[in-house]
Structure formats: C-alpha cells, structure tokens
N, C-alpha and C. Protein backbone atom coordinates (compact mmCIF):
# COMPACT_ATOMS: atom_id res chain seq x y z
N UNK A 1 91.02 97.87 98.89
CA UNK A 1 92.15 98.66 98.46
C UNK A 1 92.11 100.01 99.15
N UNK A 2 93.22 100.43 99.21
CA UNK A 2 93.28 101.68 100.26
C UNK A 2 94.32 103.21 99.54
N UNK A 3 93.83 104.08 99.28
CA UNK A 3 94.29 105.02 98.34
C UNK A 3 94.88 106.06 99.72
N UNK A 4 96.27 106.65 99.01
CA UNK A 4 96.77 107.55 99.74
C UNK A 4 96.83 109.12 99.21
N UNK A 5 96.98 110.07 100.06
CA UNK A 5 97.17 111.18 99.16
C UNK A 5 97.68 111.92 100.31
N UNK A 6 98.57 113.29 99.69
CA UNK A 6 99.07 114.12 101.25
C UNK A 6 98.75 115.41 101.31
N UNK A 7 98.50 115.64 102.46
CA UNK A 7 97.93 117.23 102.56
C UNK A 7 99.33 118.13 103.48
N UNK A 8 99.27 119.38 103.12
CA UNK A 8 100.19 120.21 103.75
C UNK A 8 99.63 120.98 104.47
N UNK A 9 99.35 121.01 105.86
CA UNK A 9 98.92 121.66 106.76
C UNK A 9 99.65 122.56 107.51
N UNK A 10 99.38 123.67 108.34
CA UNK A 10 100.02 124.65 109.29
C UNK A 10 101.18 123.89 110.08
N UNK A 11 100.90 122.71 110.35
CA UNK A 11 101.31 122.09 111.07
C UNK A 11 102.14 121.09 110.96
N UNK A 12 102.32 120.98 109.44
CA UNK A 12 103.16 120.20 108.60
C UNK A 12 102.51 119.15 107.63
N UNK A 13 103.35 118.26 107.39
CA UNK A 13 102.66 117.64 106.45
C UNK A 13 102.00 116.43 106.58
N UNK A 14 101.08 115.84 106.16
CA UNK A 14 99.85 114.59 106.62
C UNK A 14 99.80 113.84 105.32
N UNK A 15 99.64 112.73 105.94
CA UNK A 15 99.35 111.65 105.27
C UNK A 15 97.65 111.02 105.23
N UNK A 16 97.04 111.26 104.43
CA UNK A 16 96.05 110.59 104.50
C UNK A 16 95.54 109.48 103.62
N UNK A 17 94.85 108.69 104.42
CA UNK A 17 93.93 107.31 103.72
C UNK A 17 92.54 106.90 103.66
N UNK A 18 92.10 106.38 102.69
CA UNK A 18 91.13 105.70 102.64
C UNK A 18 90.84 104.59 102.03
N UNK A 19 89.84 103.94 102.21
CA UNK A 19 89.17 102.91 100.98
C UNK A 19 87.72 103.36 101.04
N UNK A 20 86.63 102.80 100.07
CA UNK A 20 85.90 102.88 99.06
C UNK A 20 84.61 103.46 100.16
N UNK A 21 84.70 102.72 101.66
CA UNK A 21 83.95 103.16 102.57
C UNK A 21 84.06 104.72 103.62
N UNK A 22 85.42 105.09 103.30
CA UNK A 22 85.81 106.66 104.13
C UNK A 22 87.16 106.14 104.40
N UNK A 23 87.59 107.50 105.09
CA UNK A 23 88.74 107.96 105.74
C UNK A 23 89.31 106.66 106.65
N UNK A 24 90.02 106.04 106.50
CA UNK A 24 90.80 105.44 107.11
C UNK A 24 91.99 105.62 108.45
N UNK A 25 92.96 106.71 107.48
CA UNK A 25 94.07 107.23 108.59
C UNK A 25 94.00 108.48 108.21
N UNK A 26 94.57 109.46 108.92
CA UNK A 26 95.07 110.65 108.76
C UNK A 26 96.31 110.93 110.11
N UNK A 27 97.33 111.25 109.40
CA UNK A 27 98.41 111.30 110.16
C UNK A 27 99.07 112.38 109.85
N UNK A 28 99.94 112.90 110.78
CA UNK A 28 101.01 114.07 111.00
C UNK A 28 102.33 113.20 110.47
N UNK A 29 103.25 113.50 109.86
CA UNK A 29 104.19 112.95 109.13
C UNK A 29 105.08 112.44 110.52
N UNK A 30 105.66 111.47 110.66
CA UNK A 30 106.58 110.99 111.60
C UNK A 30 106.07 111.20 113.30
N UNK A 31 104.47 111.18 113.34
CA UNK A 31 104.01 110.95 114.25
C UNK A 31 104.05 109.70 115.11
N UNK A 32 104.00 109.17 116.62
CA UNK A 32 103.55 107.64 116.81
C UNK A 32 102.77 106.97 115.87
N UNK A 33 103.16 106.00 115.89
CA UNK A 33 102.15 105.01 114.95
C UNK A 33 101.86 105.35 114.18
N UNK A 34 102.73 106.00 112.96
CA UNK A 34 102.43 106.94 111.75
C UNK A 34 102.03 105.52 110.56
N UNK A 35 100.76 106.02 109.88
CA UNK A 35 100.72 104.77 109.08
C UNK A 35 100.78 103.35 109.20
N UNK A 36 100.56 102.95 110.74
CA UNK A 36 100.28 101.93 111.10
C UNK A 36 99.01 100.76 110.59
N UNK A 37 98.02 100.95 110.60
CA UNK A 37 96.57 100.69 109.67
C UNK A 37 96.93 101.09 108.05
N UNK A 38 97.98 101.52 107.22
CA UNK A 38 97.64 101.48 105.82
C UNK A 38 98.12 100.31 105.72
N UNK A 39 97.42 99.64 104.60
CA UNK A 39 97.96 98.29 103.97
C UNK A 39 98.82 98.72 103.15
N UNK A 40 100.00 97.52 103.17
CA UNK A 40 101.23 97.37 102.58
C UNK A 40 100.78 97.77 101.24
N UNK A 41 99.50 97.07 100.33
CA UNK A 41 99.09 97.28 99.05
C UNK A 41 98.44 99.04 98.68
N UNK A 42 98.32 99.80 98.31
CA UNK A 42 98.20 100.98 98.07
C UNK A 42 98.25 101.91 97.19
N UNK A 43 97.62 102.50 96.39
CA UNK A 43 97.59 103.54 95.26
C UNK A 43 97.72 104.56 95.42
N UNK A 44 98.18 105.66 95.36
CA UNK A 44 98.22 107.28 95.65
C UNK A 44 97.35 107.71 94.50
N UNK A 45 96.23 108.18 94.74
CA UNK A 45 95.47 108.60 93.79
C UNK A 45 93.86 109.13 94.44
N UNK A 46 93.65 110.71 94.13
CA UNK A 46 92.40 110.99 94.39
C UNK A 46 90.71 109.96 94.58
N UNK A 47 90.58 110.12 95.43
CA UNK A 47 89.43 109.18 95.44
C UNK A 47 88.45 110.57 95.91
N UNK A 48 86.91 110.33 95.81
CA UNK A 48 86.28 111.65 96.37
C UNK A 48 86.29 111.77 97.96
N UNK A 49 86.75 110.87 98.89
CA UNK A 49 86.61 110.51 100.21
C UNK A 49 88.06 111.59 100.61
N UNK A 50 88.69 111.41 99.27
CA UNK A 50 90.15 112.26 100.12
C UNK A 50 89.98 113.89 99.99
N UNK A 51 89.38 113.87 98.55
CA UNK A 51 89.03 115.29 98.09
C UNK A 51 88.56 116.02 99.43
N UNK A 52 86.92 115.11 99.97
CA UNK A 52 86.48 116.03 100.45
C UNK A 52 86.88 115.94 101.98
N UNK A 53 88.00 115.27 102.30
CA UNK A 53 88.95 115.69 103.46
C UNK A 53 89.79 116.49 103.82
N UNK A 54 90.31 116.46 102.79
CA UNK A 54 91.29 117.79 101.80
C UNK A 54 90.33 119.39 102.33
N UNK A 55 89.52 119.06 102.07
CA UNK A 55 88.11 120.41 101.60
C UNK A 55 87.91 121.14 103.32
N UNK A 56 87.65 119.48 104.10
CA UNK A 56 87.25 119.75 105.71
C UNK A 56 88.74 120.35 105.96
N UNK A 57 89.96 119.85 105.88
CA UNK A 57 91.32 120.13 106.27
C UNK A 57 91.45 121.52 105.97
N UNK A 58 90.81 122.28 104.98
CA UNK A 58 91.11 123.33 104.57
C UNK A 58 90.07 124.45 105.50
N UNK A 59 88.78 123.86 105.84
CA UNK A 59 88.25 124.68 106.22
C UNK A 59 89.12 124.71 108.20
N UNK A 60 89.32 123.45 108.14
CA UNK A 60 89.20 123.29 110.09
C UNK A 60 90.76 124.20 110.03
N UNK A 61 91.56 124.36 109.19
CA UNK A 61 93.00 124.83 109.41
C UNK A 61 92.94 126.33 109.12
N UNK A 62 91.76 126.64 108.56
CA UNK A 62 91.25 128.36 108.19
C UNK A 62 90.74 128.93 109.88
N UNK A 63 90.34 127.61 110.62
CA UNK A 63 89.71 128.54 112.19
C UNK A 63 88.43 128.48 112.11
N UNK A 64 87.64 128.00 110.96
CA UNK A 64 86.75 127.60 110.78
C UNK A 64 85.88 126.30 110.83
N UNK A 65 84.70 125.96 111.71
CA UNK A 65 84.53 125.03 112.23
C UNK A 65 83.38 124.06 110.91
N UNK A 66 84.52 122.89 110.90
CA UNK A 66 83.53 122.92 109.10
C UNK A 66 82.37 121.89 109.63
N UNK A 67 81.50 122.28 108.76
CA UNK A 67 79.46 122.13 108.29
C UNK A 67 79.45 120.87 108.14
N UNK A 68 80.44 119.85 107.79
CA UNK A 68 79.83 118.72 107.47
C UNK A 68 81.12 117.73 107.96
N UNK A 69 80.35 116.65 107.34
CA UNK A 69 81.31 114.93 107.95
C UNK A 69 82.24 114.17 106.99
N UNK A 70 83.34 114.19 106.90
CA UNK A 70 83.56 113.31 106.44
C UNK A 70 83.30 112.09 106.70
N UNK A 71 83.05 110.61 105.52
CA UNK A 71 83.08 109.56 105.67
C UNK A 71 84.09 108.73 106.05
N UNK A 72 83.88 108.34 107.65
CA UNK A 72 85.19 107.55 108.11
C UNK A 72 84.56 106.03 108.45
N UNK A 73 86.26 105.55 108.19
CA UNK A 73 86.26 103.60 108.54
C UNK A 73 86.97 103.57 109.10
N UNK A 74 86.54 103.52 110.74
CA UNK A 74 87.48 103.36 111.52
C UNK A 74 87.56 101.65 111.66
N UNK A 75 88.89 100.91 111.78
CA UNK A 75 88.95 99.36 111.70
C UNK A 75 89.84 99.26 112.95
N UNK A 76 89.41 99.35 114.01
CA UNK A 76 90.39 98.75 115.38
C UNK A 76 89.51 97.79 116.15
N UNK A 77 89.91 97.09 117.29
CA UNK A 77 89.09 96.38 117.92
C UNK A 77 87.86 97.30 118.54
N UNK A 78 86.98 96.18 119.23
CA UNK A 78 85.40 96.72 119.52
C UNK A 78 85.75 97.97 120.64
N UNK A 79 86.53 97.75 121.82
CA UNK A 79 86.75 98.47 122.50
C UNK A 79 87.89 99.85 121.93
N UNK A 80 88.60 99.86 120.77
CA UNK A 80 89.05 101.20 120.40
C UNK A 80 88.33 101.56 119.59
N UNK A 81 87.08 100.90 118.71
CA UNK A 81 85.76 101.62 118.19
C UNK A 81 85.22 102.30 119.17
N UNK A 82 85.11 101.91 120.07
CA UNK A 82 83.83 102.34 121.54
C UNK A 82 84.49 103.89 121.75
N UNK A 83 85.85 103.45 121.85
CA UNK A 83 87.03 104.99 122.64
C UNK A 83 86.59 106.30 121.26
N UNK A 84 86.84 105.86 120.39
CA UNK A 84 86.91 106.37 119.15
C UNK A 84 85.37 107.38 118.75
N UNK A 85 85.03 106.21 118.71
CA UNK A 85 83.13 106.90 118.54
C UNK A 85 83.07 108.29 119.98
N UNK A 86 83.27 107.66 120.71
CA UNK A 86 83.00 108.85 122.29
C UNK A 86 84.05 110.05 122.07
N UNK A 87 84.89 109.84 121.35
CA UNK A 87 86.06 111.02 120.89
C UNK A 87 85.60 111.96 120.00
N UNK A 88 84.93 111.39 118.97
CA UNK A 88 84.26 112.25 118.05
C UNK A 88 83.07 112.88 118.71
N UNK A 89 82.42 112.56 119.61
CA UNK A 89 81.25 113.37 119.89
C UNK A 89 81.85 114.60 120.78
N UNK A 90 83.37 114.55 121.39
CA UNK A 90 83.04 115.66 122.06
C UNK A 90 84.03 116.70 120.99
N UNK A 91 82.72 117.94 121.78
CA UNK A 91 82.19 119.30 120.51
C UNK A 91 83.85 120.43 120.36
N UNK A 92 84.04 120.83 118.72
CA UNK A 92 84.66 121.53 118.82
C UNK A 92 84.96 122.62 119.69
N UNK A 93 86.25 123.05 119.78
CA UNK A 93 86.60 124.07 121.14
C UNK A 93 86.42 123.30 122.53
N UNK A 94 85.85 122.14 122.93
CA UNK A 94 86.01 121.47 124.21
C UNK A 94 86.79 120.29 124.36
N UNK A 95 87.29 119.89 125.61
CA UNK A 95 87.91 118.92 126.20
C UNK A 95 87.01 118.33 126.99
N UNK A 96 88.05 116.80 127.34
CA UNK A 96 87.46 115.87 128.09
C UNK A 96 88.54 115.20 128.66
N UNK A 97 88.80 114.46 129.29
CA UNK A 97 89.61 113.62 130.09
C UNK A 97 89.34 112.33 129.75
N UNK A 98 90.58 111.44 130.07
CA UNK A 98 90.41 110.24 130.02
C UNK A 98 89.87 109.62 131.11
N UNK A 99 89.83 109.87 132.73
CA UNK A 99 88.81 109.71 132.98
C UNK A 99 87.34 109.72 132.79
N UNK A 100 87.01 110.56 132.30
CA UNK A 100 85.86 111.18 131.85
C UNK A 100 85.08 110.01 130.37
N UNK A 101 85.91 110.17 130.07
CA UNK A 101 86.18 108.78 128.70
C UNK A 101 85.62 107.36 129.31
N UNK A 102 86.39 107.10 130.08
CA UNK A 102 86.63 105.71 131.40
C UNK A 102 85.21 105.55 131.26
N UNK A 103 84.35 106.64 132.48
CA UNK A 103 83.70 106.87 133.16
C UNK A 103 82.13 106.23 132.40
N UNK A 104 82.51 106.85 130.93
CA UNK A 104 81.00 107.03 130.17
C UNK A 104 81.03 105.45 129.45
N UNK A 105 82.41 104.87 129.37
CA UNK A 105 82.51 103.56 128.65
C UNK A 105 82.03 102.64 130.02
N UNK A 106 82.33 102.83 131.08
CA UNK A 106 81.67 101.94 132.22
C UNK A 106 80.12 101.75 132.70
N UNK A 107 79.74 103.01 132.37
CA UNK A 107 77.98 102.98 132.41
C UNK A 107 77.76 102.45 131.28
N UNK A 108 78.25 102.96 130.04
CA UNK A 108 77.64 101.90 128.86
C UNK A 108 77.76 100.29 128.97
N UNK A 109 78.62 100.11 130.04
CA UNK A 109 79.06 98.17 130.13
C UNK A 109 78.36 97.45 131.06
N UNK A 110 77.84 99.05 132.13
CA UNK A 110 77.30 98.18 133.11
C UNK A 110 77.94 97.85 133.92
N UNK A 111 79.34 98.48 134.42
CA UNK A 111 80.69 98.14 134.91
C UNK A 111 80.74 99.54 136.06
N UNK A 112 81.47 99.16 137.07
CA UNK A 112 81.65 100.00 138.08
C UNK A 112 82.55 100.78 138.01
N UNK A 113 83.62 100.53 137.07
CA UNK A 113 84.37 101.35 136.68
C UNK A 113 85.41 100.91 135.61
N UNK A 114 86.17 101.67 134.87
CA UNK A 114 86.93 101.14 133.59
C UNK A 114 88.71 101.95 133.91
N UNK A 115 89.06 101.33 133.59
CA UNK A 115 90.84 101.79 133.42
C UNK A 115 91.01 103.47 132.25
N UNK A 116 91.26 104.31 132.80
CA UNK A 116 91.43 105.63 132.38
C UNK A 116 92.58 105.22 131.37
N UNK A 117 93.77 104.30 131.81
CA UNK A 117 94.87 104.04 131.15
C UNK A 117 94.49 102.72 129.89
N UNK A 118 93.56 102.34 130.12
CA UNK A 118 93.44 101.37 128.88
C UNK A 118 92.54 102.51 127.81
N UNK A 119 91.60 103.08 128.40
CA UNK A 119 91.21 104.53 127.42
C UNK A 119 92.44 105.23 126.42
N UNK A 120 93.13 105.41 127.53
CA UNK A 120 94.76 106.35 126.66
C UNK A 120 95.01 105.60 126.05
N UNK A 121 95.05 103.92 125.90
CA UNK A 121 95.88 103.43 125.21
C UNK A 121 94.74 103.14 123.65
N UNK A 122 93.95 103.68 123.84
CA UNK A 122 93.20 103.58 122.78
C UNK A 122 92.84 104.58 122.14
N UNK A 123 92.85 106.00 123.16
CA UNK A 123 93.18 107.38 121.93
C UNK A 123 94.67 107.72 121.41
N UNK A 124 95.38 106.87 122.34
CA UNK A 124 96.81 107.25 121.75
C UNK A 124 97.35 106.17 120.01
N UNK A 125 96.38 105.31 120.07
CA UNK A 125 96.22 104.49 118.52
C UNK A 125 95.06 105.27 117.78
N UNK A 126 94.72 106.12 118.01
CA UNK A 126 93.37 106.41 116.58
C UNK A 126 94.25 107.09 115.41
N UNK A 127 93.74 106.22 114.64
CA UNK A 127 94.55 106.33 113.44
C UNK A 127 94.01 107.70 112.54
N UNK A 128 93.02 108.14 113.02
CA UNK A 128 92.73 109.63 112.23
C UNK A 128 92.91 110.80 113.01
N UNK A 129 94.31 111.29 113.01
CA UNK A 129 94.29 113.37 113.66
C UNK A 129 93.09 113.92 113.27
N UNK A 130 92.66 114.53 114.16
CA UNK A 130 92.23 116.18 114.16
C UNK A 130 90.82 115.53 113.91
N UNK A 131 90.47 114.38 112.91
CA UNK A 131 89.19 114.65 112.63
C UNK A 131 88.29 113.67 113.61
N UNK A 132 89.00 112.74 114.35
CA UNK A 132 88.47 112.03 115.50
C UNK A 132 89.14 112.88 116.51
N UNK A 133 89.29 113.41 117.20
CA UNK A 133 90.13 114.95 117.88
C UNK A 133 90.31 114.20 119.23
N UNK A 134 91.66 112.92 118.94
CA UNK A 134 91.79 112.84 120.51
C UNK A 134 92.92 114.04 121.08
N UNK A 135 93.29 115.28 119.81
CA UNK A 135 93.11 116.38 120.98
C UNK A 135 92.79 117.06 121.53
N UNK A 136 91.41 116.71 122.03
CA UNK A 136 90.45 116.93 122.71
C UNK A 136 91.41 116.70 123.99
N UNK A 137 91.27 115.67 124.17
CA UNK A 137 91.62 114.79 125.67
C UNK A 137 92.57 115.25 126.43
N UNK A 138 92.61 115.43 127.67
CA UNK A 138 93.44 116.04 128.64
C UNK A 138 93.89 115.48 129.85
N UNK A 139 94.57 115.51 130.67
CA UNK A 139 94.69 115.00 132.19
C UNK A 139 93.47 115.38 132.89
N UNK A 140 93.43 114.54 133.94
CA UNK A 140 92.47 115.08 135.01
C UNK A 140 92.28 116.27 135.53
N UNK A 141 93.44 117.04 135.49
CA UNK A 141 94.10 118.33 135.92
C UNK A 141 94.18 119.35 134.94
N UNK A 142 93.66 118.89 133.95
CA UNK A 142 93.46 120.01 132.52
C UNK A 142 94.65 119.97 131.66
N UNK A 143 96.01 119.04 132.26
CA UNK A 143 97.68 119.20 131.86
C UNK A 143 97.65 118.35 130.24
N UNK A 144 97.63 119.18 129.19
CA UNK A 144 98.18 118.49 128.01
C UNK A 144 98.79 117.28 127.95
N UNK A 145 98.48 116.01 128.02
CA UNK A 145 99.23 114.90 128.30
C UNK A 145 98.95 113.89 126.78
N UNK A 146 100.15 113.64 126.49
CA UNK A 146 100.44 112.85 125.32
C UNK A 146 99.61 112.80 124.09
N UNK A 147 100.21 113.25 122.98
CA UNK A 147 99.56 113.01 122.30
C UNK A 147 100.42 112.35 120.54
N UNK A 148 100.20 111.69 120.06
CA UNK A 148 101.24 111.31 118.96
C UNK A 148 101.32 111.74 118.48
N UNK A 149 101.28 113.35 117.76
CA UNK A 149 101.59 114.14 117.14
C UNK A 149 102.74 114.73 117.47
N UNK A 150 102.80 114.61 119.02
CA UNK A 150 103.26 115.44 119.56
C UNK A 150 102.46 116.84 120.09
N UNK A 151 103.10 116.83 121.66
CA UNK A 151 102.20 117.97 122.52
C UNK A 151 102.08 119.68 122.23
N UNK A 152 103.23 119.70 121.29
CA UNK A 152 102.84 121.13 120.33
C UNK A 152 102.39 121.12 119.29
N UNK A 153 101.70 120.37 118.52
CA UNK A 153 101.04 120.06 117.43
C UNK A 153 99.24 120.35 118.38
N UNK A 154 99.17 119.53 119.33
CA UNK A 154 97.87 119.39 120.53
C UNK A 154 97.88 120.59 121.23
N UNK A 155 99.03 121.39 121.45
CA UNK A 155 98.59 122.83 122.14
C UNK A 155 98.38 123.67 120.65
N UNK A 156 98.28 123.45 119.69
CA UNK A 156 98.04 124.32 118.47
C UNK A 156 97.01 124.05 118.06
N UNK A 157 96.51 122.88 118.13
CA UNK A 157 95.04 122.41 117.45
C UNK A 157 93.88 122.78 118.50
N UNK A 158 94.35 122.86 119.81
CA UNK A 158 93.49 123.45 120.92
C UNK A 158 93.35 124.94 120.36
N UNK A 159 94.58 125.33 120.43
CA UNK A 159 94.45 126.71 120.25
C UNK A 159 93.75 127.59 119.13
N UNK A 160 94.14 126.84 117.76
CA UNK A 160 92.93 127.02 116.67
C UNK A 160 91.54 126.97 117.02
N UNK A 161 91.21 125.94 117.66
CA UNK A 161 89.96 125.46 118.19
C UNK A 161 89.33 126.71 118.86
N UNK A 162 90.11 127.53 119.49
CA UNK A 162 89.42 128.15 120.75
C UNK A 162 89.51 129.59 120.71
N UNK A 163 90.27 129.90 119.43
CA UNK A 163 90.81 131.17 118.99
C UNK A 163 90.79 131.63 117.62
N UNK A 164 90.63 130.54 116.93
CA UNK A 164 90.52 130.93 115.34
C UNK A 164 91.97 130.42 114.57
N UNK A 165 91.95 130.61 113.53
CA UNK A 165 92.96 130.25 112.82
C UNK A 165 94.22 130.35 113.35
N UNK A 166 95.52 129.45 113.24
CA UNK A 166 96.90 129.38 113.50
C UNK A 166 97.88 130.52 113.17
C-alpha cells in the first residue's frame, strides 16, 4: 500500500509517496511523468517516512544542506536503479553529466562504452525530485538540459544548492 501526502515548496507544490519501506515518488505538481509509479490504490495519510521527508524538504528548501537520509524505494528496472543509485551519490552543490553517468555505468559492466542518451532516459523517469537530484545533471557543455520539472525549477534548485536559500 502506498500513502500520499503534499508538501508546499518555494517552488510550488509536491506530491509525495511512499509505502512501509520509504519514499517512493516525490514530484513537482504537473511535472513529466507526474505520479507515474503511484498505485491506482492509495491513502492520503501521514506515515513517519513522509513526516520525515516533509522535515528533509524543510531543511533542503531553508539552503540548508540536511544531516540525514531519508528512507527511499526506488522500484524501476535494474538499469534505472543503477542510473538512480549513481545520481544520489553525486554531492550537494555539484554536477555531473550524462556522459559522465554513461561513463561510470560502463566500467561497472565491463563495457567500452554506454549510451549517454539511454542514461537521460533514465534520469528523466526518477520518480523522486530533489532528493535523488537528477538536478544535478547537465550537458556536456555545462548547458541546463531537460529536466521534468521543468528547466526553471533545475536553475533554482542549482541555485539554492550553491547559494543558500531561494
């Protein structure tokens, strides 16, 4: 079962999910693929997984880089787990490229090289904003390139990131 609840951010308003294991989705309201991963079945009702997302949301939207983890379930195939996991490691205030992405999933395979564009197509589905931070990710060229929030939602969350609060 998968519980919903909504947060009101700088940036508008979010939808977030979970079940019993963590964070599921977190979405920007009328984003791509908004709510794509919630099940049709659903409760709106505090669970402690949302609380203390709520808690991180409050600190990361203050400019403040918050202390701890929320519990996430990410459920996509093996290869948008792989994209996903490598998204979260890179560190608040920095970027990375989807090359760069490519690059580190091809040495892990043992592969000479991997599709930069099958990467995008797998940070452009992560079903959790901000807290898996594929706006992190950038062009090769440093150029803000796509993000389902939309690219002023991603030049604002950079900009918090690198400057302090919105």
């Amino acid at each position: 079962m998968q519980y919903i609840s909504h947060y009101s951010s700088p940036l508008g308003e979010m939808l977030l999910a979970a079940d019993k294991a963590g964070l599921t989705g977190l979405w920007f309201e009328g984003q791509k693929y908004f709510a794509r991963s919630l099940e049709q079945e659903h409760l709106e009702q505090e669970i402690p997984v949302l609380t203390q997302a709520k808690e991180w949301l409050d600190l990361y939207f203050s400019g403040k880089r918050p202390d701890f983890e929320v519990p996430i379930h990410l459920t996509g195939t093996d290869f948008q787990n792989e994209v996903w996991e490598i998204l979260r490691a890179v560190p608040y205030g920095q970027t990375t490229t989807y090359g760069e992405i490519a690059k580190t999933l091809a040495a892990r395979r043992g592969l000479a090289h991997m599709s930069a564009q099958a990467v995008g197509g797998a940070v452009g589905h992560n079903p959790i904003s901000v807290m898996v931070p594929c706006h992190r990710v950038v062009g090769a060229d440093g150029s803000l390139t796509g993000y389902a929030g939309g690219i002023d939602k991603k030049e604002a969350l950079l900009r918090l990131e690198r400057r302090g609060a919105l």
